[in-house]
Structure formats: C-alpha cells, structure tokens
C-alpha atoms as a PDB file:
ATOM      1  CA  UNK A   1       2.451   5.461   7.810  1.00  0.00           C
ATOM      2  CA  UNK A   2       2.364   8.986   6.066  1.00  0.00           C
ATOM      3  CA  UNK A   3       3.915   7.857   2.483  1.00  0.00           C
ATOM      4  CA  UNK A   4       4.492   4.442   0.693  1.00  0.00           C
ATOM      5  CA  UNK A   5       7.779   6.286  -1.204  1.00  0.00           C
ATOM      6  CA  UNK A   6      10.065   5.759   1.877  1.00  0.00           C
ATOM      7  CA  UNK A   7      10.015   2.757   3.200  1.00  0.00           C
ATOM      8  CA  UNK A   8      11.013   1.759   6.825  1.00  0.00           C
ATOM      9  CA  UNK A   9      10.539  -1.852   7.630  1.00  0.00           C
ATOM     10  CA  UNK A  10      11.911  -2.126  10.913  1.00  0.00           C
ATOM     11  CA  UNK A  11      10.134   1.039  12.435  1.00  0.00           C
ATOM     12  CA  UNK A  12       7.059  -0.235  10.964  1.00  0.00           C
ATOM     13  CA  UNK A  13       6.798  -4.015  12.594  1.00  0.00           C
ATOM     14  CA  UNK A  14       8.294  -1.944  15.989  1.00  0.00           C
ATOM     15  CA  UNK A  15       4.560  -0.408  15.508  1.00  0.00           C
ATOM     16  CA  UNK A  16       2.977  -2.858  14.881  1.00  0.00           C
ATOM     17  CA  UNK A  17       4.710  -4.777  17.662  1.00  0.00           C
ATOM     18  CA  UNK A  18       3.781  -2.179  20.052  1.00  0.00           C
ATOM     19  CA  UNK A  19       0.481  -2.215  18.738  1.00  0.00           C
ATOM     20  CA  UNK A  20       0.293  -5.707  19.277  1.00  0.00           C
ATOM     21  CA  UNK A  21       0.612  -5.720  22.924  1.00  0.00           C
ATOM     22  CA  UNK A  22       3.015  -9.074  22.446  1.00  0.00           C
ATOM     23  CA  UNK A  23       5.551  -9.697  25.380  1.00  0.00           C
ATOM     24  CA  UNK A  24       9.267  -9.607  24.003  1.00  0.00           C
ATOM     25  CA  UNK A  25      10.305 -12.567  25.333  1.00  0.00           C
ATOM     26  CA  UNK A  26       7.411 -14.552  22.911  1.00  0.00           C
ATOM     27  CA  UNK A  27       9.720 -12.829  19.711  1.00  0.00           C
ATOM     28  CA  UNK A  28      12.606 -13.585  21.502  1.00  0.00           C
ATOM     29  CA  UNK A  29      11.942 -16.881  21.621  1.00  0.00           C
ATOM     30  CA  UNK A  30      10.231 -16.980  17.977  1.00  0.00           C
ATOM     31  CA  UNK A  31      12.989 -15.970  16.540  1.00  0.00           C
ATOM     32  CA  UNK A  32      15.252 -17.669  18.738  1.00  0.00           C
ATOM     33  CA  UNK A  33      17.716 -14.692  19.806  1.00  0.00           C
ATOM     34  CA  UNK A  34      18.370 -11.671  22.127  1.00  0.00           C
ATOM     35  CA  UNK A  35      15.979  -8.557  22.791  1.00  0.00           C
ATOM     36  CA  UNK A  36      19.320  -7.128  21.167  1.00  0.00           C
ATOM     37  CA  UNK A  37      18.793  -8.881  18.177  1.00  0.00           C
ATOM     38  CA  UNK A  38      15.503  -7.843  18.045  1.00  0.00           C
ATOM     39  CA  UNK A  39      15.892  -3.964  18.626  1.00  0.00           C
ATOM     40  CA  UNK A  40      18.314  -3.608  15.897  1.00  0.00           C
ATOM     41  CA  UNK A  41      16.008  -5.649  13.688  1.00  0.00           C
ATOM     42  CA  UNK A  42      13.535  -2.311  14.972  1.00  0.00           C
ATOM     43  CA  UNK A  43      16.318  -0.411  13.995  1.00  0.00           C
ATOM     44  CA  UNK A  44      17.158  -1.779   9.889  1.00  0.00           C
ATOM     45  CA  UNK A  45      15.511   0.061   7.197  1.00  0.00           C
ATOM     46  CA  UNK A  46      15.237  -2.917   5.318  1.00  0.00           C
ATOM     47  CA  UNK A  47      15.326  -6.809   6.374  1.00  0.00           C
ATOM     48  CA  UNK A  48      16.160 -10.301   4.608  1.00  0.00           C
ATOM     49  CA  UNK A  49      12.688 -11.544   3.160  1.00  0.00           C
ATOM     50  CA  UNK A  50      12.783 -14.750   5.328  1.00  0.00           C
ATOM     51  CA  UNK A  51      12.873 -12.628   8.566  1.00  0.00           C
ATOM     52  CA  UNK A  52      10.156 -10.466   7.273  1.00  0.00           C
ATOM     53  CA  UNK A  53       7.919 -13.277   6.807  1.00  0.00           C
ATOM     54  CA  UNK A  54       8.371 -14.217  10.031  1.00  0.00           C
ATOM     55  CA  UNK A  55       7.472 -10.734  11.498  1.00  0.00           C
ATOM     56  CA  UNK A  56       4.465 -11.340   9.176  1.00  0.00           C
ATOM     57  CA  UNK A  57       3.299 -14.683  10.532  1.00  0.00           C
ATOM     58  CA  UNK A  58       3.841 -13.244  14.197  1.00  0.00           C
ATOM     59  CA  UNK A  59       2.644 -10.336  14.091  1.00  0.00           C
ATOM     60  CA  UNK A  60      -0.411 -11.189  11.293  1.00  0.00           C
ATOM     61  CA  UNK A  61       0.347  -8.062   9.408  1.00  0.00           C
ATOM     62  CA  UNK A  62       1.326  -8.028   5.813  1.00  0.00           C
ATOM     63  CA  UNK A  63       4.148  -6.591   5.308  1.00  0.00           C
ATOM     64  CA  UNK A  64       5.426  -7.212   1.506  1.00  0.00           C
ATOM     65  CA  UNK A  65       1.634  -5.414   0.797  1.00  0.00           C
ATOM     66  CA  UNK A  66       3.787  -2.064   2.274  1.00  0.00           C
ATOM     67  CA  UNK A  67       6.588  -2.699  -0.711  1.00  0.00           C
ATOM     68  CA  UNK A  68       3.656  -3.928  -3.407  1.00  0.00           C
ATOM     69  CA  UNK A  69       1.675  -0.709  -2.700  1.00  0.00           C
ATOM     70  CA  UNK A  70       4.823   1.388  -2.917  1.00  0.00           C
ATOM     71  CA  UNK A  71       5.145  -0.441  -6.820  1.00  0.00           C
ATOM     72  CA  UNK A  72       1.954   0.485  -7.241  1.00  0.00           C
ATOM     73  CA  UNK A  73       2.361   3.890  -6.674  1.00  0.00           C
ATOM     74  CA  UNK A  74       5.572   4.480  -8.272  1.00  0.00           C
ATOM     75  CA  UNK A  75       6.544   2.133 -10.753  1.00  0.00           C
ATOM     76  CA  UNK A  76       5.506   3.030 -14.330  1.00  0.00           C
ATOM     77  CA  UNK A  77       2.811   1.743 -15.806  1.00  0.00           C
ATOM     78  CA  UNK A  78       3.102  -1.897 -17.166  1.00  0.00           C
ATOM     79  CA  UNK A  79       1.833  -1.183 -20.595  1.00  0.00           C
ATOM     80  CA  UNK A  80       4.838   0.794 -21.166  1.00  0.00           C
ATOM     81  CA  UNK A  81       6.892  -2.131 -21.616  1.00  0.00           C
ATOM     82  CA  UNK A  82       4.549  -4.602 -23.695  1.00  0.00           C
ATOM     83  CA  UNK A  83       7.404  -5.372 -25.480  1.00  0.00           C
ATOM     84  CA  UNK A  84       8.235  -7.030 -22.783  1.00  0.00           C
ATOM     85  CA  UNK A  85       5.019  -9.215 -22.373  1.00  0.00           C
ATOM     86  CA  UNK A  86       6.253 -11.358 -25.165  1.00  0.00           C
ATOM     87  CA  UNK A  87       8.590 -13.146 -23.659  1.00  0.00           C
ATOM     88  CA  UNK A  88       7.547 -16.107 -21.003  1.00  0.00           C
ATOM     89  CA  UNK A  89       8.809 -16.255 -17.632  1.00  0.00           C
ATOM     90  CA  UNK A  90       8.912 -18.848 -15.200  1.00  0.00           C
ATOM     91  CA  UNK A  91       7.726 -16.432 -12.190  1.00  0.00           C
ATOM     92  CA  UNK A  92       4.536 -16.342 -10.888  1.00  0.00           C
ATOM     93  CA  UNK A  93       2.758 -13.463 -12.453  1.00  0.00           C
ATOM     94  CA  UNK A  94       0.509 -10.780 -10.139  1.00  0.00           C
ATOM     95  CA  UNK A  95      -1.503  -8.366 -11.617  1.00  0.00           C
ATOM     96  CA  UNK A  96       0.002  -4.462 -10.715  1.00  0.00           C
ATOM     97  CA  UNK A  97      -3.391  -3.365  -9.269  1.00  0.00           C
ATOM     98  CA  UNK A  98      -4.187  -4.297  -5.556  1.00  0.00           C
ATOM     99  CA  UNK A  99      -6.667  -2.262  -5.415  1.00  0.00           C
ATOM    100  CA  UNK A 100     -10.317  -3.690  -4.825  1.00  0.00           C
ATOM    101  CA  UNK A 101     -13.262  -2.403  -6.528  1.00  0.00           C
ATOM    102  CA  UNK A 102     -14.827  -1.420  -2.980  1.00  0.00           C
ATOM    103  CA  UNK A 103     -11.514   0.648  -2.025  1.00  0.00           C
ATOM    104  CA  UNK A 104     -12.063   2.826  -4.983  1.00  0.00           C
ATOM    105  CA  UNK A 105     -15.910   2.975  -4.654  1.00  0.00           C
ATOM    106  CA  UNK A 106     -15.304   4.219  -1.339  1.00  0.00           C
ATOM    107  CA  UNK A 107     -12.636   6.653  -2.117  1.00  0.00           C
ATOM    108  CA  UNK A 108     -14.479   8.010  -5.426  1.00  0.00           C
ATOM    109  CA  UNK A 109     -17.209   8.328  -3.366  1.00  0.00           C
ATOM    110  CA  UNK A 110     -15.676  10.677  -1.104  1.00  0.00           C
ATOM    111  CA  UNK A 111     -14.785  12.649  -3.394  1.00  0.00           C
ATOM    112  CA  UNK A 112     -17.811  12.819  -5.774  1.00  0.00           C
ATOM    113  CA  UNK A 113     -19.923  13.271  -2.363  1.00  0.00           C
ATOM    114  CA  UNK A 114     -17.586  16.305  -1.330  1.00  0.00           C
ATOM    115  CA  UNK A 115     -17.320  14.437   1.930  1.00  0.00           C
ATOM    116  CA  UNK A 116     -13.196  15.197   0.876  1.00  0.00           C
ATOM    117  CA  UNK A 117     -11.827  17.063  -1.589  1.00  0.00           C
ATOM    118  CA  UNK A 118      -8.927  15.468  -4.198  1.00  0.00           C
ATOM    119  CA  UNK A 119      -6.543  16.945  -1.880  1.00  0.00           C
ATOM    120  CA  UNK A 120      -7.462  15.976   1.341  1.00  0.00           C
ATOM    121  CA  UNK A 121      -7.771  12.450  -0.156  1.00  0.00           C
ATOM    122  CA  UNK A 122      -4.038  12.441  -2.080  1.00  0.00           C
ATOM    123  CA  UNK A 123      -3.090  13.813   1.834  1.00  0.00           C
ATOM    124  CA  UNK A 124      -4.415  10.480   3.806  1.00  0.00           C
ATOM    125  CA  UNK A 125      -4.303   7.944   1.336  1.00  0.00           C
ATOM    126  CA  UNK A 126      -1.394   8.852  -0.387  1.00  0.00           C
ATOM    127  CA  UNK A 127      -2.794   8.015  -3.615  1.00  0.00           C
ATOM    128  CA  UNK A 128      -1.838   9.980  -6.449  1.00  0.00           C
ATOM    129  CA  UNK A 129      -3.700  12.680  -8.150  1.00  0.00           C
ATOM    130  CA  UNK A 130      -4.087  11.195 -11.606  1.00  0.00           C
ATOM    131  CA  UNK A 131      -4.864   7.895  -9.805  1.00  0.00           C
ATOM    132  CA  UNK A 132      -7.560   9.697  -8.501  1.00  0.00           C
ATOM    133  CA  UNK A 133      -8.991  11.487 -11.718  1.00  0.00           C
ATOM    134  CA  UNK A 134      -8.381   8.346 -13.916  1.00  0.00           C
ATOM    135  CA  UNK A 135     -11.181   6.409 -10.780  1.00  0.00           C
ATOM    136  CA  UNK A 136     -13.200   9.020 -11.483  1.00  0.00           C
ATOM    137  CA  UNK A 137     -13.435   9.054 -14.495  1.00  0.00           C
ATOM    138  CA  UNK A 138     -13.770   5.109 -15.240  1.00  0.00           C
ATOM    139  CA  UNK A 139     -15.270   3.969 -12.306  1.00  0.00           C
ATOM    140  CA  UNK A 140     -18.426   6.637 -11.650  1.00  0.00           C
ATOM    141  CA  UNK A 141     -19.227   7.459 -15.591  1.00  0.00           C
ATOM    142  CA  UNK A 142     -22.297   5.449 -15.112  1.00  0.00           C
ATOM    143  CA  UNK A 143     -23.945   8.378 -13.354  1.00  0.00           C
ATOM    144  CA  UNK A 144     -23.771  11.027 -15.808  1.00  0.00           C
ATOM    145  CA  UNK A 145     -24.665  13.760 -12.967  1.00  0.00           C
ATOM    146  CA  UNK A 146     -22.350  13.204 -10.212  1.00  0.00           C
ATOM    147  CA  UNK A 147     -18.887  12.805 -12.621  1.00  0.00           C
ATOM    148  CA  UNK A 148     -20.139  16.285 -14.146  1.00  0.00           C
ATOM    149  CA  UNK A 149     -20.728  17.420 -10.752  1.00  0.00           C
ATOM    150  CA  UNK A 150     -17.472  16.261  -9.947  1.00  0.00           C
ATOM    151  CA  UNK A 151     -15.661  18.070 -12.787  1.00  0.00           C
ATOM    152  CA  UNK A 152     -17.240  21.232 -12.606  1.00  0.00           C
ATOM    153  CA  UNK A 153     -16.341  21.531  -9.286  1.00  0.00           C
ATOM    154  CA  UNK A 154     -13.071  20.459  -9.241  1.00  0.00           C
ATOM    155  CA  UNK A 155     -11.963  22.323 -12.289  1.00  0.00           C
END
C-alpha cells in the first residue's frame, strides 16, 4: 500500500486474499454467497464494518488498523480540541498513537544512522515529515551526539 490518505478496502483484502493462497470456494462458503458476491466485494472502495470483520477473521489481517493509521496520519492533533475532553462519553476511549516505541526506535534509527535519509523514509513509510522531526527530537535527545549529528546534517 503506497499511502494511508486513500483508502481502498476491497482492493486491499483482494491482496491479501491473493496473498493468502485461500481457495474461493472456502470465502464463498464463509460468507455464504457467490464468487460474484465476492468480486464486487474486491471491487467496493469501502465495506459495511460487519463484513470487514469478517475479511479480518478470515483472512487474519487487520484491517480497521489501515483506517486507524490513516487517523493517525491525518486527523489533527487531539490536544486541539481539549475543550472537548471535558465532557464524558460512553465510548470506549483509544489513545491516537499506535505507534510502538520499537517502530520509532527503528525508524529514528534509520535516520540518525544515515542508513535513510528523512525522505526516503516519508517515501516508504508514509509517515510525515514533522512526525519524523518531532521522533527525533523526543525520542533520541538522550544521546547528545547523534541528534546534533542528525541536525547538522539534515539542515
């Protein structure tokens, strides 16, 4: 998947389906309906959440992480509504950041080795740029010389 910002469901469980190696008739008979059925379910951009669970379960991929990375990435931060964290609500509450502390030690670390530059990283990760300098900058200022390494040479 090149971007998070445009989101296909149906093309992406057709690749993971492929992936999968799974015979048609086992989804056919999953979900109970026609190879039809099932190739214009490849075909929808978007799908009814109970369906896409079901593609989850079958084809053990999550796919709601594809839509929760995409809020991530382009949603505005939550402290610009605090206002908002007043009130109560009866939803379960997730925090915004899926990220794990090992994903961004491993993609600061690229960067800070020079194994890839900022670019290269924004390219195949699709994370954005000031994602990427705000890592940096909280998540490697224990070692004083590599984050000035870092900004001298990416300044």
């Amino acid at each position: 998947m090149k971007s998070f910002k445009n989101i296909n469901a149906g093309a992406l469980i057709k690749l993971r389906f492929e992936e999968s190696e799974m015979e048609i008739s086992r989804v056919c008979n999953f979900f109970n309906c026609s190879e039809d059925e099932i190739e214009k379910m490849f075909e929808s951009k978007s799908l009814d959440t109970d369906i896409l669970l079901k593609w989850s379960k079958l084809l053990e991929y999550d796919f709601f992480r594809v839509y929760s990375q995409h809020l991530i990435l382009f949603s505005p931060q939550s402290n610009a509504y605090s206002s908002n964290k007043e009130k109560s609500s009866n939803l379960p509450q997730f925090r915004k950041n899926i990220y794990t502390k090992e994903v961004i030690d491993f993609i600061t670390g690229l960067i800070i080795s020079g194994e890839k530059n900022i670019g290269q990283v924004v390219e195949k990760y699709c994370i954005p740029k000031t994602t990427l300098h705000r890592w940096i900058v909280k998540y490697n200022n224990h070692d004083k010389r590599l984050h000035k390494e870092y900004i001298t040479s990416n300044h």
